[in-house]
PDB file of N, CA and C in Angstrom:
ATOM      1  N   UNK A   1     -12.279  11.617  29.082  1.00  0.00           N
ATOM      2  CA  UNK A   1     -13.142  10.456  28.927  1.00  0.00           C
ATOM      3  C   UNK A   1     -12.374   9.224  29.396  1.00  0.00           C
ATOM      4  N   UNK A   2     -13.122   8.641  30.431  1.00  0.00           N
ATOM      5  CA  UNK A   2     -12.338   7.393  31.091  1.00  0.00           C
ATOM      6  C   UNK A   2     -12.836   5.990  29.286  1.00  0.00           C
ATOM      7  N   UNK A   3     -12.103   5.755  29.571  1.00  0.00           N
ATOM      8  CA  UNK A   3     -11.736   3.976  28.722  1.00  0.00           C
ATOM      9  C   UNK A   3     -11.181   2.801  29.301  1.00  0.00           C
ATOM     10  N   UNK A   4     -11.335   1.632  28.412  1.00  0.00           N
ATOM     11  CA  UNK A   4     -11.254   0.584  28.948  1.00  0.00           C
ATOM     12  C   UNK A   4     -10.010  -0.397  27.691  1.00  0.00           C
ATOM     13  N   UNK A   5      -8.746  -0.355  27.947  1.00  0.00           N
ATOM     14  CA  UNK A   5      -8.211  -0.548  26.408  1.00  0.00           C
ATOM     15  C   UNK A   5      -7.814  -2.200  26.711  1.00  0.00           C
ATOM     16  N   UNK A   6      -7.988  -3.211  25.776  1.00  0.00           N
ATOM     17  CA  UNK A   6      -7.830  -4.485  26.128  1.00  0.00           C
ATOM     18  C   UNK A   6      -6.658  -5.177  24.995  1.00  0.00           C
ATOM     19  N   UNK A   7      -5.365  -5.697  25.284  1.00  0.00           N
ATOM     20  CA  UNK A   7      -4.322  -6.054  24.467  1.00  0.00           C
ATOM     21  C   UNK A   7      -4.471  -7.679  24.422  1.00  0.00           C
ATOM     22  N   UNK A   8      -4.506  -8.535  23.511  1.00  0.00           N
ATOM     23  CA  UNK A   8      -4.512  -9.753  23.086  1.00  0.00           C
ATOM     24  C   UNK A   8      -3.812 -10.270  22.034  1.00  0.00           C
ATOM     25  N   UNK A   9      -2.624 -11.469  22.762  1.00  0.00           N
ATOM     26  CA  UNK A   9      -2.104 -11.791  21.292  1.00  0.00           C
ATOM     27  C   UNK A   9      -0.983 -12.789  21.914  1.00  0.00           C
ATOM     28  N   UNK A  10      -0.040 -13.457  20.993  1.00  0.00           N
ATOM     29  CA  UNK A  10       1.165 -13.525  21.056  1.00  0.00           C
ATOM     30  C   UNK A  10       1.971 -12.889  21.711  1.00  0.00           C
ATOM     31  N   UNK A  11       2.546 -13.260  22.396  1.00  0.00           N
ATOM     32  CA  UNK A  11       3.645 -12.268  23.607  1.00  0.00           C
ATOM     33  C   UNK A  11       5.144 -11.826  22.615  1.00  0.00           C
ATOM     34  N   UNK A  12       5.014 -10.836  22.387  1.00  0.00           N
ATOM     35  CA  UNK A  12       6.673 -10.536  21.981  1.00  0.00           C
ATOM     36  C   UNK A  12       7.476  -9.053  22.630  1.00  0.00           C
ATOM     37  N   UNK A  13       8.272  -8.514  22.548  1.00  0.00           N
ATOM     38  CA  UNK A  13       8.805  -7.826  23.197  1.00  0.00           C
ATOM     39  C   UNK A  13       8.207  -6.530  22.893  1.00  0.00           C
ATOM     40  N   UNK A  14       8.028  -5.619  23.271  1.00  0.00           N
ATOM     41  CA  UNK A  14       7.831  -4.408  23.193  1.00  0.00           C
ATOM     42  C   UNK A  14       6.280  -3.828  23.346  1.00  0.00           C
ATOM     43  N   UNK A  15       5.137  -4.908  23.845  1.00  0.00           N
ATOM     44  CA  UNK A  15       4.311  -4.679  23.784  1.00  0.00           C
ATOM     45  C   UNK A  15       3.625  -3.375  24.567  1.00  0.00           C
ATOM     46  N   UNK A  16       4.069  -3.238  25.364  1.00  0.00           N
ATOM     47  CA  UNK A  16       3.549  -2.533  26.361  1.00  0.00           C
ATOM     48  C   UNK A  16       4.146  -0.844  26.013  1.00  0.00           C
ATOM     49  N   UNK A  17       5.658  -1.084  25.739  1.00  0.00           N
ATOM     50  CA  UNK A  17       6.097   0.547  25.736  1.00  0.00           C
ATOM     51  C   UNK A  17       5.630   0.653  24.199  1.00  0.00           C
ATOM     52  N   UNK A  18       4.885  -0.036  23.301  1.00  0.00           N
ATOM     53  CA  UNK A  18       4.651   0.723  22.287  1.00  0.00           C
ATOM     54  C   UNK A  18       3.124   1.383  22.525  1.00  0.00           C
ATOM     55  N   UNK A  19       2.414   0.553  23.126  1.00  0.00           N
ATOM     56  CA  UNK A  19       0.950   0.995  23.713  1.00  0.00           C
ATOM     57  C   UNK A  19       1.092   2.076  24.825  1.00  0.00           C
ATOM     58  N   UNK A  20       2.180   2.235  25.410  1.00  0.00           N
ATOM     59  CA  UNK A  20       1.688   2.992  26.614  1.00  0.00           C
ATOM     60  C   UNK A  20       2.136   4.501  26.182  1.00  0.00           C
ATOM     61  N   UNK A  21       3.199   4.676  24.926  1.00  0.00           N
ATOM     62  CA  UNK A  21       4.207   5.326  23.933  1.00  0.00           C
ATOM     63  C   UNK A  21       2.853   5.761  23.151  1.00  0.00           C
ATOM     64  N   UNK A  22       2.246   5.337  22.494  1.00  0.00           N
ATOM     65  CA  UNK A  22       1.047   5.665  21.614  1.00  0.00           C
ATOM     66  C   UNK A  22       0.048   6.451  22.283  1.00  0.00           C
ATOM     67  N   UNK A  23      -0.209   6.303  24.073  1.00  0.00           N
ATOM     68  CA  UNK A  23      -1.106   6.579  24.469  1.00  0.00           C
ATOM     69  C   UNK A  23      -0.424   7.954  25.452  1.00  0.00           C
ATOM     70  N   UNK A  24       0.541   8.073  25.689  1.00  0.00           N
ATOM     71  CA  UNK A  24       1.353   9.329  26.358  1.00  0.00           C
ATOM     72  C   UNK A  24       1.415  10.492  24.896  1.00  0.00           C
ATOM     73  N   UNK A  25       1.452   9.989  23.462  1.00  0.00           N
ATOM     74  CA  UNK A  25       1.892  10.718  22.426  1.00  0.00           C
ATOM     75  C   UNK A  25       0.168  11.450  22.075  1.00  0.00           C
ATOM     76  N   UNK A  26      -0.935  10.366  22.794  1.00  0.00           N
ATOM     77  CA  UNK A  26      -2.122  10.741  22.507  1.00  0.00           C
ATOM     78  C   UNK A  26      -2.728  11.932  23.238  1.00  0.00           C
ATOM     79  N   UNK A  27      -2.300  11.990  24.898  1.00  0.00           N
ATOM     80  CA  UNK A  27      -2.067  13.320  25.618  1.00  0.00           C
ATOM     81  C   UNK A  27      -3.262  12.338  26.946  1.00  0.00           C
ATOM     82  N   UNK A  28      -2.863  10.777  26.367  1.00  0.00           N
ATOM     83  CA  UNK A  28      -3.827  10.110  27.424  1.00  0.00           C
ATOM     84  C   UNK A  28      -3.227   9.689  29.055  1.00  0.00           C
ATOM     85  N   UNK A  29      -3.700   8.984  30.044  1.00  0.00           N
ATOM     86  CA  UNK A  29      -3.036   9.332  31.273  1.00  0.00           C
ATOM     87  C   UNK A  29      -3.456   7.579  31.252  1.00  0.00           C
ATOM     88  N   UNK A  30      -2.370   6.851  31.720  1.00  0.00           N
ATOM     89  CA  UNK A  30      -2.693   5.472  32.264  1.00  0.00           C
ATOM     90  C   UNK A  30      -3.169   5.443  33.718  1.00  0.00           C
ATOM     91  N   UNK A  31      -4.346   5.135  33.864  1.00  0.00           N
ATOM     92  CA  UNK A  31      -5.117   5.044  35.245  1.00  0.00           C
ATOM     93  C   UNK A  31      -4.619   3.858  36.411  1.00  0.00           C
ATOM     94  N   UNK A  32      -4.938   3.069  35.653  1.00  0.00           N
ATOM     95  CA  UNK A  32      -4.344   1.535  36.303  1.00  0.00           C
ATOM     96  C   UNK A  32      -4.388   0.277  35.230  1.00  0.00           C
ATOM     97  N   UNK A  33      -3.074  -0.404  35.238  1.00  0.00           N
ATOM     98  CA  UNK A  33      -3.090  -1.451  34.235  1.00  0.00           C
ATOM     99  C   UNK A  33      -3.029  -2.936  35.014  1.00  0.00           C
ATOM    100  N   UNK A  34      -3.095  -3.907  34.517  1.00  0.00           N
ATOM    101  CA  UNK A  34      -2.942  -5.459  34.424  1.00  0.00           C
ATOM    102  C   UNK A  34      -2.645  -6.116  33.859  1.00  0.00           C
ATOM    103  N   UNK A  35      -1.527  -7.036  33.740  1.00  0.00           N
ATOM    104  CA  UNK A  35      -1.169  -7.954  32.646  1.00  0.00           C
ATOM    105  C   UNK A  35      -0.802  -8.705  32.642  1.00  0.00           C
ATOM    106  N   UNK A  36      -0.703 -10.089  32.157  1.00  0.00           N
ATOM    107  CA  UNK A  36       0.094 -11.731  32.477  1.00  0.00           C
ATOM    108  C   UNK A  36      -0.097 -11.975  30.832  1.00  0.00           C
ATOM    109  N   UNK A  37       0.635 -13.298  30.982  1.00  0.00           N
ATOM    110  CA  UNK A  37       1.601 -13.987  29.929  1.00  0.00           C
ATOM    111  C   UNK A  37       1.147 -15.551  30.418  1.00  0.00           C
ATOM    112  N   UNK A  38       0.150 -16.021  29.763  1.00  0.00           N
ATOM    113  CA  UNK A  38       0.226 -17.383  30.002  1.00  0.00           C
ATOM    114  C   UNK A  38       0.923 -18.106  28.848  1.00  0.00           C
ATOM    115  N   UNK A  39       1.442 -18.615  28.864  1.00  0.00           N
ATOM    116  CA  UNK A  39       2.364 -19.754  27.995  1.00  0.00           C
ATOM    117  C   UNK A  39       3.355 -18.454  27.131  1.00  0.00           C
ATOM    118  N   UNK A  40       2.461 -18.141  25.269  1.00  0.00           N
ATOM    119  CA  UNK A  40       2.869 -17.302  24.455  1.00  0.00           C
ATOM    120  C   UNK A  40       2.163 -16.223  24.344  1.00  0.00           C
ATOM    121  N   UNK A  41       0.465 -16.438  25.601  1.00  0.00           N
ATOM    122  CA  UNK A  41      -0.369 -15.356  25.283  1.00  0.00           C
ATOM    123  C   UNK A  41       0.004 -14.041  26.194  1.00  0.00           C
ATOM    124  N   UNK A  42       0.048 -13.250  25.308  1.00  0.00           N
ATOM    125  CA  UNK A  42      -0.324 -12.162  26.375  1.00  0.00           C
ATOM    126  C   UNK A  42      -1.225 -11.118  26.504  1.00  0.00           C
ATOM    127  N   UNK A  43      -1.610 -10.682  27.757  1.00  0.00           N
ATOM    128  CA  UNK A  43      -3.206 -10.234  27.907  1.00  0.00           C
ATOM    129  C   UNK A  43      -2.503  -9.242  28.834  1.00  0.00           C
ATOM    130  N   UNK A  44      -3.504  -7.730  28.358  1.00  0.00           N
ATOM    131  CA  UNK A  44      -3.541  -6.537  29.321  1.00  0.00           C
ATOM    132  C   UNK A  44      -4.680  -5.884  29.010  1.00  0.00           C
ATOM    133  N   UNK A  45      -4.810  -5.666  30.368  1.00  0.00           N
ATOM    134  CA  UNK A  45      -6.260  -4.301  30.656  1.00  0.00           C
ATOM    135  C   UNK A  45      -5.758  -3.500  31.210  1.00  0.00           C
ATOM    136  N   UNK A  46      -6.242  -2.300  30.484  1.00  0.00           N
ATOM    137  CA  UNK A  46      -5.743  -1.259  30.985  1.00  0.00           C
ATOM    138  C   UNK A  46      -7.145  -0.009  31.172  1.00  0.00           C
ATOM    139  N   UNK A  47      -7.044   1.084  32.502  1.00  0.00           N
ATOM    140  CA  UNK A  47      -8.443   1.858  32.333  1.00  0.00           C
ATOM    141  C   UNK A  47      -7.552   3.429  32.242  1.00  0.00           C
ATOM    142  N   UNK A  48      -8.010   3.941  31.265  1.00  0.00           N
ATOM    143  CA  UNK A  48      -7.212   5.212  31.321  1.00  0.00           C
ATOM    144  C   UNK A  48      -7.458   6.001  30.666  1.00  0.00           C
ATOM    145  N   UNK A  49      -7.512   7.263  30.970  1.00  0.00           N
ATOM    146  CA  UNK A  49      -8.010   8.660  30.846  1.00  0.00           C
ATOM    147  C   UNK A  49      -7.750   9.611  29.783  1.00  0.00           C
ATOM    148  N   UNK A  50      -8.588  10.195  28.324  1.00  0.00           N
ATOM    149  CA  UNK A  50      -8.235  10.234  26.992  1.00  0.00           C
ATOM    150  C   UNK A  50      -8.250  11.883  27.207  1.00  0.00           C
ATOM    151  N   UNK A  51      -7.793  12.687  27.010  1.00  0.00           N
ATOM    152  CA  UNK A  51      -8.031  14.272  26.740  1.00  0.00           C
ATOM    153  C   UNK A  51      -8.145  14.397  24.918  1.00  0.00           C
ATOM    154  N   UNK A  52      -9.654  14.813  25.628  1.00  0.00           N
ATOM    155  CA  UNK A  52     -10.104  14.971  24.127  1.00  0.00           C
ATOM    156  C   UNK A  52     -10.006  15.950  23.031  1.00  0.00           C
ATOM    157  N   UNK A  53      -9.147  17.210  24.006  1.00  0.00           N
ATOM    158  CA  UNK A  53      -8.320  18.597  23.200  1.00  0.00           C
ATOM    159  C   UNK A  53      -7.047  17.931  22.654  1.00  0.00           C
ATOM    160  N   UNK A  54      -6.505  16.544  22.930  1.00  0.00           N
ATOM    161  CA  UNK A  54      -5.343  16.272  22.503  1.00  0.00           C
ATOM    162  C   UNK A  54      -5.060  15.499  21.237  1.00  0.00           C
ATOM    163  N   UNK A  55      -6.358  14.599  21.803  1.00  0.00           N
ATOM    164  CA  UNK A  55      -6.752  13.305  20.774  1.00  0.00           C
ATOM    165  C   UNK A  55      -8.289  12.930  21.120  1.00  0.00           C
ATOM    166  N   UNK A  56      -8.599  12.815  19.925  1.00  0.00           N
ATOM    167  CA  UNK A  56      -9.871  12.373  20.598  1.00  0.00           C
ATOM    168  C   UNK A  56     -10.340  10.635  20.505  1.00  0.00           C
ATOM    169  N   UNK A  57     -11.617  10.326  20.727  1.00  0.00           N
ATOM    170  CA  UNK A  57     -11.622   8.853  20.923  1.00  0.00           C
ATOM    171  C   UNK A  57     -11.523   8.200  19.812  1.00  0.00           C
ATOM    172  N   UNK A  58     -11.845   8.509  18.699  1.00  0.00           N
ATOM    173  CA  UNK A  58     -11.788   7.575  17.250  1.00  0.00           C
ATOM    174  C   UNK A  58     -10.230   7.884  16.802  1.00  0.00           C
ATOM    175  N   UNK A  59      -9.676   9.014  17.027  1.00  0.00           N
ATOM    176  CA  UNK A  59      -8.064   8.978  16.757  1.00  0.00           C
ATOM    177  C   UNK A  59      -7.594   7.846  17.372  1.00  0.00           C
ATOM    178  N   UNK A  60      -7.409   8.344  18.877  1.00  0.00           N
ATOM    179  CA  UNK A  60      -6.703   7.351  19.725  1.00  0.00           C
ATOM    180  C   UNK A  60      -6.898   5.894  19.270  1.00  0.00           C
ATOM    181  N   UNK A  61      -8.102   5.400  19.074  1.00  0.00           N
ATOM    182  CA  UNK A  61      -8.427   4.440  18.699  1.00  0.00           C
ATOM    183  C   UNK A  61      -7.622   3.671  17.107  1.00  0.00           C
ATOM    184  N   UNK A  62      -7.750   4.637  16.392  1.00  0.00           N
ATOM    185  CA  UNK A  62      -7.200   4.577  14.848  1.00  0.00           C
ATOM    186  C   UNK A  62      -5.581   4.177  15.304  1.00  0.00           C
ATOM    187  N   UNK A  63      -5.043   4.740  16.210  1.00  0.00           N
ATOM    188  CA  UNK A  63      -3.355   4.843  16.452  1.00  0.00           C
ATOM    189  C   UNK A  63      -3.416   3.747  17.207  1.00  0.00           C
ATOM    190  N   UNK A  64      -4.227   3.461  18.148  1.00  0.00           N
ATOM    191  CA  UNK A  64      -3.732   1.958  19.102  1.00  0.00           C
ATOM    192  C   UNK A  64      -3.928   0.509  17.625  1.00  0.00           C
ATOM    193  N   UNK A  65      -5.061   0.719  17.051  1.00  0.00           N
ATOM    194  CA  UNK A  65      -4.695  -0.370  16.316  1.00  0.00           C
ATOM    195  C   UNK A  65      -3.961  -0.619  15.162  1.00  0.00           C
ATOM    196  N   UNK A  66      -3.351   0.500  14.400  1.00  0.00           N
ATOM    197  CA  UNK A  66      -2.012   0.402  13.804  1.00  0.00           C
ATOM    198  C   UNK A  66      -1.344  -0.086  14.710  1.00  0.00           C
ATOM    199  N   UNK A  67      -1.118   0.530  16.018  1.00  0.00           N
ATOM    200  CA  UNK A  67      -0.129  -0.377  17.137  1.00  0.00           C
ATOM    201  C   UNK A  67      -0.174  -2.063  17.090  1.00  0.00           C
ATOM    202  N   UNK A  68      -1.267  -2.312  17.251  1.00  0.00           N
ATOM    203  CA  UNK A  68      -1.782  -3.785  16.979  1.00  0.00           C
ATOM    204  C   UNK A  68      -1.119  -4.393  15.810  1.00  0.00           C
ATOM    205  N   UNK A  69      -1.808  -3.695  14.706  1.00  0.00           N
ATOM    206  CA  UNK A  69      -1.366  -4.436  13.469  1.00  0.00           C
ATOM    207  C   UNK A  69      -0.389  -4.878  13.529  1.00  0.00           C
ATOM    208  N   UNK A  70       0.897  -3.875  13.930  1.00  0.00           N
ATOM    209  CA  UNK A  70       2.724  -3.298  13.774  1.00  0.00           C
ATOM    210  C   UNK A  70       2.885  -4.795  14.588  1.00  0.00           C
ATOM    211  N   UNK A  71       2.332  -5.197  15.911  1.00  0.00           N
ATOM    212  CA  UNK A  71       2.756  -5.889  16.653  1.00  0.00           C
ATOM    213  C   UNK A  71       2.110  -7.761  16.374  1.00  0.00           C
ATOM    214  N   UNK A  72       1.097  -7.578  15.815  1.00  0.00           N
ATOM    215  CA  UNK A  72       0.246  -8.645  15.873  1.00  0.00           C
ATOM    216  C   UNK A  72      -0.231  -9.341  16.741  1.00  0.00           C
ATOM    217  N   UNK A  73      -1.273  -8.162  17.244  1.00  0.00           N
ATOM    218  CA  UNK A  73      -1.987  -8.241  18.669  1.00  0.00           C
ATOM    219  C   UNK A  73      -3.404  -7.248  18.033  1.00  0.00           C
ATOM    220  N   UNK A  74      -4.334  -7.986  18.693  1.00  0.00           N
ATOM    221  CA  UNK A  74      -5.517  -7.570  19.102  1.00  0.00           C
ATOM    222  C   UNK A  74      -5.295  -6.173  19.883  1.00  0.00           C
ATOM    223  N   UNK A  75      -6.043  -4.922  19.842  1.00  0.00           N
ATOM    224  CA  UNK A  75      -6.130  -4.048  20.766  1.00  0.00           C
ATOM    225  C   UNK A  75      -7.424  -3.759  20.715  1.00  0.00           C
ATOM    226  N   UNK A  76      -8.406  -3.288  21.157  1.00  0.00           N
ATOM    227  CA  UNK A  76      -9.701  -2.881  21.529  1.00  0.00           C
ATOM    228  C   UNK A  76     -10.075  -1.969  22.353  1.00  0.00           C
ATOM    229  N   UNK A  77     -10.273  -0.495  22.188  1.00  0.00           N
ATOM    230  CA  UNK A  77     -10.751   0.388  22.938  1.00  0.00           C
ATOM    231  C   UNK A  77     -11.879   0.721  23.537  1.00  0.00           C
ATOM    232  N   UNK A  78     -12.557   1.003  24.653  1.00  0.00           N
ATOM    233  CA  UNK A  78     -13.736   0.688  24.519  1.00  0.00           C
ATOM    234  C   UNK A  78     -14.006   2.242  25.380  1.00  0.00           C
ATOM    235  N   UNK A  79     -15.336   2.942  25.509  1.00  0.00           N
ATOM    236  CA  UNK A  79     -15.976   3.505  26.827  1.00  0.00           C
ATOM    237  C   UNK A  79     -15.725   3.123  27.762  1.00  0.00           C
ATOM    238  N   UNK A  80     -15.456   3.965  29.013  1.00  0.00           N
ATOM    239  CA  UNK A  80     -15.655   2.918  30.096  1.00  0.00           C
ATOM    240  C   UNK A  80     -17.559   2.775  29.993  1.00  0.00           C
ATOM    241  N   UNK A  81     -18.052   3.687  30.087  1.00  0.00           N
ATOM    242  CA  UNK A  81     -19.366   3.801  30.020  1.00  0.00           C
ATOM    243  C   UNK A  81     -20.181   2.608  29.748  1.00  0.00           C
ATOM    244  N   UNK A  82     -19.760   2.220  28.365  1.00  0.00           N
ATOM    245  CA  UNK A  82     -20.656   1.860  26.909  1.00  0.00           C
ATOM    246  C   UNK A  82     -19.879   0.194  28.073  1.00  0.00           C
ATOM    247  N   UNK A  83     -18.750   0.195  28.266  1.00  0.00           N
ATOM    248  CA  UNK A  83     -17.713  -1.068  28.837  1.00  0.00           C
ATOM    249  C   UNK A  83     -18.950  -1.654  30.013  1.00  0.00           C
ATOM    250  N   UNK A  84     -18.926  -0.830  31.125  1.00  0.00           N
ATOM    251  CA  UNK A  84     -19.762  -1.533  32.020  1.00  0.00           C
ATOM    252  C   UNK A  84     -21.570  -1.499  31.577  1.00  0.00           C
ATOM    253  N   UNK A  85     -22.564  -0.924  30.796  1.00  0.00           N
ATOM    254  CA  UNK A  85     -23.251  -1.461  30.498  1.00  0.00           C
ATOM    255  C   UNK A  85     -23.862  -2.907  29.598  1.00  0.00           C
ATOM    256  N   UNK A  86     -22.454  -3.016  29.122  1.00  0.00           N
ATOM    257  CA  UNK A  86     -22.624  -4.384  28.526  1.00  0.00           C
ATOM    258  C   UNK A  86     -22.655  -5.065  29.957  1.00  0.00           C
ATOM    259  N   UNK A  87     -22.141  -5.423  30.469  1.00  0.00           N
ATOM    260  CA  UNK A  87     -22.323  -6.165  32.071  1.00  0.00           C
ATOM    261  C   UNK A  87     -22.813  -6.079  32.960  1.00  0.00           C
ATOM    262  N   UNK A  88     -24.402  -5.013  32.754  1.00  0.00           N
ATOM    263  CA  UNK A  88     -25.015  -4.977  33.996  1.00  0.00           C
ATOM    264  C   UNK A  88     -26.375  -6.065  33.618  1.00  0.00           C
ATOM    265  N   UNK A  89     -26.911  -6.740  34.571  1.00  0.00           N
ATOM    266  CA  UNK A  89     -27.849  -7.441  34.433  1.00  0.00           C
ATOM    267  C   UNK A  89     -29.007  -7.128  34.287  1.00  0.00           C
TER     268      UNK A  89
END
């Protein structure tokens, strides 16, 4: 199942290898990511691929935002599906 995972918050160190660490431990595949740092914020999108014999979507989900909490950052998982019908006109 493709997804759409979105990171928001305060910039501090480790953001990324704990999300990308959570999501390799999930049996998920990073598709393609994006990310910048304006001032203290930092923002990533990421679209990437969940195996659902490994983890499935409400797990994965449950483990990225303990990740969040741990870090004090926003994380948000989404469908890609459910992701681009919110945006079609």
């Amino acid at each position: 199942m493709r997804c759409v995972l979105s990171v928001l918050g305060k910039d501090t160190a480790g953001i990324v290898a704990r999300v990308a660490t959570t999501l390799a431990e999930s049996g998920a595949n990073i598709v393609d990511i994006s990310q910048t740092i304006l001032g203290d914020i930092f923002s990533m999108t990421m679209i990437v691929d969940l195996d659902a014999q490994r983890a499935g979507f409400n797990e994965v989900q449950e483990r990225l935002s303990a990740v969040g909490q741990a870090l004090g950052v926003q994380v948000k998982l989404q469908r890609e599906d459910l992701f681009l019908s919110m945006y079609k006109i």
